[in-house]
N, C-alpha and C. Protein backbone atom coordinates (compact mmCIF):
# COMPACT_ATOMS: atom_id res chain seq x y z
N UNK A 1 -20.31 -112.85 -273.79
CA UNK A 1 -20.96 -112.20 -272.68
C UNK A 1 -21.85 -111.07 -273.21
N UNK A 2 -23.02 -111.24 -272.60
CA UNK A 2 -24.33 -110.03 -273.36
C UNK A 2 -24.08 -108.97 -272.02
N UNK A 3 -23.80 -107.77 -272.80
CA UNK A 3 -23.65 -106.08 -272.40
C UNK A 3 -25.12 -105.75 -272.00
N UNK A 4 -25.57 -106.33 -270.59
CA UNK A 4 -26.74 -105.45 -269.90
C UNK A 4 -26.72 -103.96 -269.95
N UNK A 5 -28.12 -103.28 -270.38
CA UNK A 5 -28.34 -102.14 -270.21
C UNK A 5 -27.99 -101.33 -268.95
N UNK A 6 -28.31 -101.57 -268.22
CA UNK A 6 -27.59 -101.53 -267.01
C UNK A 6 -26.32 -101.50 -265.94
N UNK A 7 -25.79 -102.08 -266.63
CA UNK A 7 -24.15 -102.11 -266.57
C UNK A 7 -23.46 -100.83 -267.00
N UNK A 8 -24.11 -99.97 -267.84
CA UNK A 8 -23.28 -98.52 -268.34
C UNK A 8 -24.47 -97.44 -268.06
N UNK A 9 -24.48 -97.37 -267.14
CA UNK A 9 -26.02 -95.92 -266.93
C UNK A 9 -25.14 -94.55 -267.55
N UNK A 10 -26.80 -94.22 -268.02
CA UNK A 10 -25.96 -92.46 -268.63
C UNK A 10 -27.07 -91.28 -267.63
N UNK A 11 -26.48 -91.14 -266.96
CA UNK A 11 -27.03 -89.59 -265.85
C UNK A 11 -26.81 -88.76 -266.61
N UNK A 12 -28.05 -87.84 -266.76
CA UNK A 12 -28.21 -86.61 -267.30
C UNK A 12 -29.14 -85.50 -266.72
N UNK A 13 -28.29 -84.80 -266.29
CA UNK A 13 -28.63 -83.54 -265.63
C UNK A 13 -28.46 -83.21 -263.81
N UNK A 14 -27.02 -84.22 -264.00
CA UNK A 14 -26.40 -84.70 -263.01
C UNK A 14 -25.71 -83.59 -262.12
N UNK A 15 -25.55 -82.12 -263.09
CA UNK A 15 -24.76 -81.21 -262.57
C UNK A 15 -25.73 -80.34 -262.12
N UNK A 16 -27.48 -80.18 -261.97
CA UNK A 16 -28.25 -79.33 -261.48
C UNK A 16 -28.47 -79.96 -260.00
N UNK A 17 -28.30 -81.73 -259.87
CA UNK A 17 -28.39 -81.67 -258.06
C UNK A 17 -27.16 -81.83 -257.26
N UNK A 18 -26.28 -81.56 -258.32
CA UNK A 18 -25.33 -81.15 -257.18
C UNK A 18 -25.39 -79.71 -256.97
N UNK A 19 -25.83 -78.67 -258.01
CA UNK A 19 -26.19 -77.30 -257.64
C UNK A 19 -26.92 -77.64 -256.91
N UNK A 20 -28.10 -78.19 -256.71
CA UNK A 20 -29.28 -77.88 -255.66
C UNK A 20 -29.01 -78.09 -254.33
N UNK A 21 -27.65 -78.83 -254.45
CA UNK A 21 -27.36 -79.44 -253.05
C UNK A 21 -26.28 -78.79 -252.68
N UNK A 22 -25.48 -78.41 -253.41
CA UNK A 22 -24.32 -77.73 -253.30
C UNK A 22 -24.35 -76.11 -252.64
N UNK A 23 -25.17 -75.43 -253.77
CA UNK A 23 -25.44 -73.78 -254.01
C UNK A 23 -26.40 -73.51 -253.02
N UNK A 24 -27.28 -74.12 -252.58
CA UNK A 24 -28.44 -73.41 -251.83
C UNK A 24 -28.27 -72.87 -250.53
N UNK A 25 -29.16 -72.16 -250.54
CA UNK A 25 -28.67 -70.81 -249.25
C UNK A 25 -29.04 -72.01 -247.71
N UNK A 26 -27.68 -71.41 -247.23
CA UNK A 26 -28.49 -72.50 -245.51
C UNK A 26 -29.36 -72.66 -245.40
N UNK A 27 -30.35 -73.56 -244.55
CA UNK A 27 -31.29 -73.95 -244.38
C UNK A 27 -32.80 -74.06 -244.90
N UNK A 28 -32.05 -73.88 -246.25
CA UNK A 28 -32.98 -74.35 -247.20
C UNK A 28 -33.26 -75.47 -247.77
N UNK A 29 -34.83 -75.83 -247.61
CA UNK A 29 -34.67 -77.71 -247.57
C UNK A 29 -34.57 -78.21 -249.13
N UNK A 30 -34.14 -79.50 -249.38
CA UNK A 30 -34.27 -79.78 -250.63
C UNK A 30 -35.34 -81.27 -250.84
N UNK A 31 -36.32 -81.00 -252.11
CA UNK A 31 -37.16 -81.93 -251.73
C UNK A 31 -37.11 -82.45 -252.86
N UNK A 32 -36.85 -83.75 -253.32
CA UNK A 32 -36.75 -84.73 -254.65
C UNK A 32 -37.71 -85.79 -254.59
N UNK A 33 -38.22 -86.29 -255.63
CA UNK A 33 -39.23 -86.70 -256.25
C UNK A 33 -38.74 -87.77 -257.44
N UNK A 34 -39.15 -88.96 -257.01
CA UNK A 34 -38.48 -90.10 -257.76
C UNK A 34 -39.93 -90.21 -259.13
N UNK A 35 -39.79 -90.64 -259.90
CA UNK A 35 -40.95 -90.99 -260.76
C UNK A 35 -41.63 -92.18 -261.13
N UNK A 36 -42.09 -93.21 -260.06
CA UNK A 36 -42.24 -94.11 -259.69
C UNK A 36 -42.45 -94.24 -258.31
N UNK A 37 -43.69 -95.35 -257.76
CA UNK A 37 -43.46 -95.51 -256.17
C UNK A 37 -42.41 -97.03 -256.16
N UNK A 38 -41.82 -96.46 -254.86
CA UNK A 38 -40.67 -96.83 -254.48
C UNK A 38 -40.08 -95.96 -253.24
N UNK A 39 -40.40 -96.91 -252.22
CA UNK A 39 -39.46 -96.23 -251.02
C UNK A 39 -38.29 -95.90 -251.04
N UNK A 40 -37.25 -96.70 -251.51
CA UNK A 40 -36.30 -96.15 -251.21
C UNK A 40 -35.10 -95.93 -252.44
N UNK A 41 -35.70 -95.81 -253.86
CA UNK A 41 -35.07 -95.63 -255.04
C UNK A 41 -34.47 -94.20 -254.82
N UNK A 42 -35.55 -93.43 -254.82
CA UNK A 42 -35.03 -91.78 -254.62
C UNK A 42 -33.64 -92.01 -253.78
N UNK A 43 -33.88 -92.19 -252.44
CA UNK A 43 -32.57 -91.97 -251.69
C UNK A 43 -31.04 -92.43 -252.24
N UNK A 44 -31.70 -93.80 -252.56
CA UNK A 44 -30.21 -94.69 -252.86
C UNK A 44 -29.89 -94.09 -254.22
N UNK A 45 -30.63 -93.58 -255.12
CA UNK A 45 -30.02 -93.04 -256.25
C UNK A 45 -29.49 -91.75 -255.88
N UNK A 46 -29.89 -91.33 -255.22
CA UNK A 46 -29.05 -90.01 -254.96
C UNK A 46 -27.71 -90.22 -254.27
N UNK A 47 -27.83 -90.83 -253.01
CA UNK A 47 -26.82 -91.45 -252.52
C UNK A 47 -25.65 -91.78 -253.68
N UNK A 48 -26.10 -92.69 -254.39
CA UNK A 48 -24.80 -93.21 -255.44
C UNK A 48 -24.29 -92.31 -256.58
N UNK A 49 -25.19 -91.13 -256.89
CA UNK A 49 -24.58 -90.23 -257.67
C UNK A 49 -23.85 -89.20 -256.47
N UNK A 50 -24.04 -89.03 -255.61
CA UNK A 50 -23.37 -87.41 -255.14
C UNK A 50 -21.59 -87.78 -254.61
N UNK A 51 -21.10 -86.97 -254.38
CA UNK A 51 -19.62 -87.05 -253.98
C UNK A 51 -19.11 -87.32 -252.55
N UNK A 52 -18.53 -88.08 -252.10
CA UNK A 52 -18.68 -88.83 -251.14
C UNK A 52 -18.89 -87.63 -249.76
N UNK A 53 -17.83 -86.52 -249.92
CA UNK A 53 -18.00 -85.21 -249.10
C UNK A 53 -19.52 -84.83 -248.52
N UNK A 54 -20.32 -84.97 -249.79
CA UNK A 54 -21.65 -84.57 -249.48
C UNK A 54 -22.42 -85.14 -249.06
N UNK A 55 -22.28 -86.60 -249.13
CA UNK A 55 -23.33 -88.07 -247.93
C UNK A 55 -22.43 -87.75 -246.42
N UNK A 56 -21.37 -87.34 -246.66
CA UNK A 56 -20.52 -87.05 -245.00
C UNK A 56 -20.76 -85.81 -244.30
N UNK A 57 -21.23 -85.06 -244.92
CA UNK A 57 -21.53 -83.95 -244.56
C UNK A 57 -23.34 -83.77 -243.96
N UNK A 58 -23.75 -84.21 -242.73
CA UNK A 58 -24.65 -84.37 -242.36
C UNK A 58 -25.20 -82.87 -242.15
């Protein structure tokens, strides 16, 4: 069986958006920027890195 690149992702710098999302003063917006067009990469990658608390927390 061939080990896709893909199959083991390495996130790095994984602990500054959960600060950004975490730490920031109320109603302060947060605005992310995928590097590539793509509707909906940004979201769903964020989505799948953050902690489930924080997609529940509307």
């Amino acid at each position: 069986m061939v080990d896709a690149p893909f199959s083991h992702p390495k996130v790095y710098g994984l602990e500054k958006l959960h600060s950004a999302l975490l730490e920031r003063p109320k109603g302060k917006p947060l605005l992310t920027v995928s590097n590539h067009v793509a509707s909906m990469d940004d979201p769903l990658v964020i989505a799948s890195l953050l902690p489930p608390h924080v997609l529940l927390d509307a």
